[in-house]
Protein backbone atom coordinates (compact mmCIF):
# COMPACT_ATOMS: atom_id res chain seq x y z
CA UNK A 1 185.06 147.89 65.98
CA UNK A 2 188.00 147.85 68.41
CA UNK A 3 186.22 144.99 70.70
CA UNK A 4 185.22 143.56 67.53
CA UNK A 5 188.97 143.48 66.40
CA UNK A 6 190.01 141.68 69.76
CA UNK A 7 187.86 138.90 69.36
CA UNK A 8 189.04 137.63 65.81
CA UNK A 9 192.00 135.37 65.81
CA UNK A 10 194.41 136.53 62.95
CA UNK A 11 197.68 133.99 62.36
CA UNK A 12 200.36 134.41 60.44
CA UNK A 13 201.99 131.90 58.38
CA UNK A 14 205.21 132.40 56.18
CA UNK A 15 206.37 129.64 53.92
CA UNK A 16 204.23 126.49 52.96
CA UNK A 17 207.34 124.76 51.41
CA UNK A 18 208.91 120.91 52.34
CA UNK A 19 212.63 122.94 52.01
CA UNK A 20 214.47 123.22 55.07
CA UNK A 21 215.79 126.18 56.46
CA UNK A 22 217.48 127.08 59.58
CA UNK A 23 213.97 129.16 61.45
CA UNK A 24 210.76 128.20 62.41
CA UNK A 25 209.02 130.19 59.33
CA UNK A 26 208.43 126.85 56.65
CA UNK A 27 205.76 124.93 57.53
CA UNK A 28 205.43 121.62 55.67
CA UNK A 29 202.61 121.33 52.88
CA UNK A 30 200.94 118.56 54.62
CA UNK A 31 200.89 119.91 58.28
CA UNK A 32 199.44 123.56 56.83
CA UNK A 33 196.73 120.83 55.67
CA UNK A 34 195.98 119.13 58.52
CA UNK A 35 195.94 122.91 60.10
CA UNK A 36 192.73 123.42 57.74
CA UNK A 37 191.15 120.69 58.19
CA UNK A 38 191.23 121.23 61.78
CA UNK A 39 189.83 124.61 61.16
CA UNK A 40 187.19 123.06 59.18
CA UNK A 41 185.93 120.95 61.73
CA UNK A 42 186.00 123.36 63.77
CA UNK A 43 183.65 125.47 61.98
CA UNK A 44 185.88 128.56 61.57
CA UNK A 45 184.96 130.73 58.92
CA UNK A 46 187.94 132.51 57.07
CA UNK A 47 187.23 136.15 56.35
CA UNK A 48 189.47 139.22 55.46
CA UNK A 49 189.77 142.82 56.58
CA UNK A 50 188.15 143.83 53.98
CA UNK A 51 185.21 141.57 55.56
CA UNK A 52 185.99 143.80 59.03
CA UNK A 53 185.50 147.09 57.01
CA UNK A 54 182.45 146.38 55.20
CA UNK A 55 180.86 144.56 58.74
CA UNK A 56 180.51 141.13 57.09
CA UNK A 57 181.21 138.94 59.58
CA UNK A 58 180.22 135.82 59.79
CA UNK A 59 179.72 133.42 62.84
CA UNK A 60 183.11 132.10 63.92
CA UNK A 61 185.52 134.17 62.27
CA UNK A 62 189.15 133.50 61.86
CA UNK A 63 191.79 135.53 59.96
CA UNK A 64 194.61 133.65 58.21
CA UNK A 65 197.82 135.68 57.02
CA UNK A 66 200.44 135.09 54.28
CA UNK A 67 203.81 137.66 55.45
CA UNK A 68 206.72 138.50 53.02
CA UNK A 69 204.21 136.74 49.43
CA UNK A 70 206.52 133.80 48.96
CA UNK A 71 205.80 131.67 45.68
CA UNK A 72 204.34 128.48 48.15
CA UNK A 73 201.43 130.44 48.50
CA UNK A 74 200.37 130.57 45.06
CA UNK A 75 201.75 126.43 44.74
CA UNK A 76 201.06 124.86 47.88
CA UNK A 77 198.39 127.01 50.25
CA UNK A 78 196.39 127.89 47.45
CA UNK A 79 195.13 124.75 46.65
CA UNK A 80 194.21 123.88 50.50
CA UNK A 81 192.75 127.03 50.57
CA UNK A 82 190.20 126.56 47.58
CA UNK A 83 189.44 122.70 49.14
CA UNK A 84 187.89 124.11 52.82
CA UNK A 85 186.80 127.41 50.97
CA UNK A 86 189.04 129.54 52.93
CA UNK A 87 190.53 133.12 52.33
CA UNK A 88 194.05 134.59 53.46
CA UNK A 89 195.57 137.84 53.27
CA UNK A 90 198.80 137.95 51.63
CA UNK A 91 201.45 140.71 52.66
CA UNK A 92 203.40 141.32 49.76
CA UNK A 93 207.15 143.22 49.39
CA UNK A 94 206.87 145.12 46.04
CA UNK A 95 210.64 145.09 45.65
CA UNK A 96 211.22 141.74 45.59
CA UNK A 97 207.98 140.26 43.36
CA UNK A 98 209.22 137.19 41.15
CA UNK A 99 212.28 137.89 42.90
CA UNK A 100 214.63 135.29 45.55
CA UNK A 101 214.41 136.51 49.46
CA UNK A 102 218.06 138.22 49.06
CA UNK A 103 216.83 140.54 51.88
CA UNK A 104 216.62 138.21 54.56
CA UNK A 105 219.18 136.77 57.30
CA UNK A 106 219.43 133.42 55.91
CA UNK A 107 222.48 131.59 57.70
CA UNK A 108 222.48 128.71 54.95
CA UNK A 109 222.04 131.04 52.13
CA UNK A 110 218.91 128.72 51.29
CA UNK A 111 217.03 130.80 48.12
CA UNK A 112 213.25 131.00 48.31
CA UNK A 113 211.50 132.59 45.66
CA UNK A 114 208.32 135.17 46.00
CA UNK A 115 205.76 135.34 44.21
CA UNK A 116 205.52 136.76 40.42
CA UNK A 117 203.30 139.37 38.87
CA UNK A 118 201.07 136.82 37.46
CA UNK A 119 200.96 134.79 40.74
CA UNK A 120 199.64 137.74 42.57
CA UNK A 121 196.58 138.84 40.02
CA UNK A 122 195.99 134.99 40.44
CA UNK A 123 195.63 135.13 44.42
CA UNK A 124 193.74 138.59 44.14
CA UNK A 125 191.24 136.44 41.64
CA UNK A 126 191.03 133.56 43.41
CA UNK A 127 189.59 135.60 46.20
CA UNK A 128 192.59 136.53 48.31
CA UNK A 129 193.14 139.80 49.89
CA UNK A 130 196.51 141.67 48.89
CA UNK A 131 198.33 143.95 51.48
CA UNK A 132 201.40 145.55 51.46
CA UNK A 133 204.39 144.52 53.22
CA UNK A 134 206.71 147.77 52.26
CA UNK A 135 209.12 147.94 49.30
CA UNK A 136 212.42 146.21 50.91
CA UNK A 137 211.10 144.78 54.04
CA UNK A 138 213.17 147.73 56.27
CA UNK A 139 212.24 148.03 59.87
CA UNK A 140 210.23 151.33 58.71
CA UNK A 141 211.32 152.51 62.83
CA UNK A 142 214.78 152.91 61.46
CA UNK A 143 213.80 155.05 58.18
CA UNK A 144 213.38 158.79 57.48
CA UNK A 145 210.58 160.60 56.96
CA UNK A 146 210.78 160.68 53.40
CA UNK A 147 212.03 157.04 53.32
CA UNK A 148 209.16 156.15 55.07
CA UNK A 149 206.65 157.78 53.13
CA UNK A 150 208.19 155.58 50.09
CA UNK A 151 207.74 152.50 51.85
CA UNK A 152 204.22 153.19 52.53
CA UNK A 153 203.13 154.37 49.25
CA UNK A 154 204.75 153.03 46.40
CA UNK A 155 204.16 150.01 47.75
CA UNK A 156 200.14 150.44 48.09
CA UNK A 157 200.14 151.96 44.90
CA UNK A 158 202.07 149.19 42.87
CA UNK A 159 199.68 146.63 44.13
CA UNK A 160 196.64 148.67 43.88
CA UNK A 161 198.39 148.52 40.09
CA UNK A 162 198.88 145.13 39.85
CA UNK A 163 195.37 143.71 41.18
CA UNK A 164 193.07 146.66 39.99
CA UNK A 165 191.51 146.56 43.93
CA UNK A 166 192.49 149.09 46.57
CA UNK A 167 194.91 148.04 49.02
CA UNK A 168 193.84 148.54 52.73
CA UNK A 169 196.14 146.43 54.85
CA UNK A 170 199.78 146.81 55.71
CA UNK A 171 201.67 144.48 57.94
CA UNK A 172 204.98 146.28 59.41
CA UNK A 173 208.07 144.66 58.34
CA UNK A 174 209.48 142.15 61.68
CA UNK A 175 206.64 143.44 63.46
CA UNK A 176 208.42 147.08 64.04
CA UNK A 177 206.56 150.41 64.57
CA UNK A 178 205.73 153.07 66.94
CA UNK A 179 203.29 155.42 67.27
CA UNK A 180 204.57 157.52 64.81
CA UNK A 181 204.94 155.31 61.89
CA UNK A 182 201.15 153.83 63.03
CA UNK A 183 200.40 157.97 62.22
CA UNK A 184 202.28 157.39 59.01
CA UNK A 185 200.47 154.17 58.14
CA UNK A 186 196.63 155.79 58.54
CA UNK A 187 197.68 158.74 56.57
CA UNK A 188 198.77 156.67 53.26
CA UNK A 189 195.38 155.92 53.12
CA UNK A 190 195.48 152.05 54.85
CA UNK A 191 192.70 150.99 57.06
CA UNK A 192 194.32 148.55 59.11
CA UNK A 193 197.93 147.29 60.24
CA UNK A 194 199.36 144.33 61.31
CA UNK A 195 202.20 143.62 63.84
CA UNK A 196 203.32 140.19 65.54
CA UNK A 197 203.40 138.86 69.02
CA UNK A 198 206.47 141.07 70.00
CA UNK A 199 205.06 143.89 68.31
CA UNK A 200 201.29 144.01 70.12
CA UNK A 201 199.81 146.80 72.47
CA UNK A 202 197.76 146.14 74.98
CA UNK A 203 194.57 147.78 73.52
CA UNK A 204 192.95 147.26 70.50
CA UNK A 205 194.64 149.39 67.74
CA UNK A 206 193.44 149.05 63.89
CA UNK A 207 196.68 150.20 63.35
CA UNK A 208 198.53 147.82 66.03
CA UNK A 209 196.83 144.66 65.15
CA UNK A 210 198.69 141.49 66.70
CA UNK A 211 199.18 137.95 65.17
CA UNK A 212 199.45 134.70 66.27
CA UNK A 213 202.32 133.05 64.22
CA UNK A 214 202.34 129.60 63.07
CA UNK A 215 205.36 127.63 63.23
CA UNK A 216 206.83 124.47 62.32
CA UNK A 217 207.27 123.47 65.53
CA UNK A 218 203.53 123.64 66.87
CA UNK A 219 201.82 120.20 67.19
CA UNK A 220 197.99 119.87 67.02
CA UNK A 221 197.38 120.70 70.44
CA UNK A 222 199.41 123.84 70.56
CA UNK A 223 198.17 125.01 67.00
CA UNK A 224 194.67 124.35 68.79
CA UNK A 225 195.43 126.38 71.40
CA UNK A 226 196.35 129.13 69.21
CA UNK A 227 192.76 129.56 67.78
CA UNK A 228 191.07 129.37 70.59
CA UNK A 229 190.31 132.12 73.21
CA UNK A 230 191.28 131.29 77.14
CA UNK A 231 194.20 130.61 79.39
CA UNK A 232 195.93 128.13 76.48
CA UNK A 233 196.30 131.12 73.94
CA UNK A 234 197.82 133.26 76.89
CA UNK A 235 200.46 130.34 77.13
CA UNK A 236 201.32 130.02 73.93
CA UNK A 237 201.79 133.80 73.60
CA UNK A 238 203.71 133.93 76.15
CA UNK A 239 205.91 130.40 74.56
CA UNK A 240 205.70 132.76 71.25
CA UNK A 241 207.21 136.29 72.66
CA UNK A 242 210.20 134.17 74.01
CA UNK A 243 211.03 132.18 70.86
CA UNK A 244 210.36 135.02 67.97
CA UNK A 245 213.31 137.12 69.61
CA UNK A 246 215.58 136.52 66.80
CA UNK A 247 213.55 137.85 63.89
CA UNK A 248 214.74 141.43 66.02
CA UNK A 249 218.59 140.35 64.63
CA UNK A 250 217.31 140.42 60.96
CA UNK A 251 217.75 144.45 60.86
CA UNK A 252 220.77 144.41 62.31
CA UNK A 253 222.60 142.11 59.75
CA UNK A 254 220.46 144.30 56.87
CA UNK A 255 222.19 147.67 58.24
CA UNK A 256 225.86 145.85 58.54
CA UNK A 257 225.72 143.60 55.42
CA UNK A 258 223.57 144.51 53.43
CA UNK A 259 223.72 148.46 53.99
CA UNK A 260 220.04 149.07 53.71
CA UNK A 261 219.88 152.07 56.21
């Protein structure tokens, strides 16, 4: 499985929303489109990790990620979804369902909603894979043990709840871990975990699993470049590791304003 693992492209997308915001996270409805369609024509087939577990893998597979279960996933990727006949993984923060993204570093105080119960069950019906992205969206590094432990489990037991299916992935809040909380992760009872460019190993991990995050700012050739394996996706990591550096300030404006460790 780990070679298996390496070869599957997973991105990560945040917001489908027209809204500006001061980031790189909102991708506009009709670019996340054209994204499909070139992954359409491509031939890419969309699977989930659930897919990965059970060994049904199909030729030319592609993993496509939802992090932090904003509402524009239920009204704007959905839809583009269902057209190609594509699958995503959504990461959702159990805290904050139906709830505005209060917990974020948003320098405009723009308000973007997450998803609601309802919304959720919908997803999980429509074919979509629900994983957990903590209760409070903490850098889970930062937490105690018993904190920790909370983060991990109520969270994959709400869901579990909420969409009558077992709930196998986990993607670590900003991309933050360490051995340790990996240890923490497989124990809970998840199967696989996600981090983000900043946040990859070297090897292939289950529990280490890096992203390739989609942003507004990526034209067709660079989003291209993204999905496909070779010296162009080693660029645009590289592009990728130096941009992403701010999501690391998030944290540190949660401990000092918002008092969440």
């Amino acid at each position: 499985m780990p070679q298996l693992l390496n070869d599957i492209p997973i991105l990560s997308y945040h917001k489908i929303s027209s809204q500006l915001e001061f980031g790189l996270n909102t991708l506009p409805p009709d670019r996340f489109r054209q994204q499909m369609i070139y992954l359409k024509e491509q031939g890419f087939q969309t699977i989930t990790f659930r897919d990965i577990l059970d060994r049904n893998i199909p030729p030319h597979p592609l993993i496509i990620t939802f992090d932090d279960g904003y509402a524009s996933v239920y009204q704007q990727a959905l839809p583009v979804l269902q057209e190609f006949g594509f699958r995503a993984v959504i990461f959702i923060i159990t805290d904050y369902i139906g709830k505005t993204n209060t917990w974020d570093a948003n320098l405009l105080s723009i308000k973007f909603f997450h998803l609601d119960g309802s919304q959720v069950k919908a997803l999980a019906e429509a074919g979509m894979e629900i994983g957990s992205h903590g209760v409070s969206h903490r850098a889970l590094t930062y937490l105690p043990p018993e904190q920790l432990e909370n983060e991990l489990r109520c969270s994959r037991e709400k869901l579990a709840t909420l969409v009558s299916k077992e709930i196998i992935t986990f993607a670590y809040p900003f991309g933050i871990q360490n051995p340790a909380v990996q240890k923490a992760v497989q124990q809970t009872g998840y199967s696989f975990a996600c981090v983000n460019i900043r946040g990859a190993g070297r090897k292939a991990n289950r529990y280490c699993l890096p992203r390739i995050p989609v942003y507004r700012t990526d034209s067709r050739y660079s989003f291209k470049q993204k999905c496909h394996p070779g010296f162009g996706r080693q660029l645009e990591i590289t592009k990728l590791r130096l941009i992403s550096w701010p999501a690391c300030l998030t944290p540190i404006y949660q401990k000092f304003f918002k008092k969440l460790y």
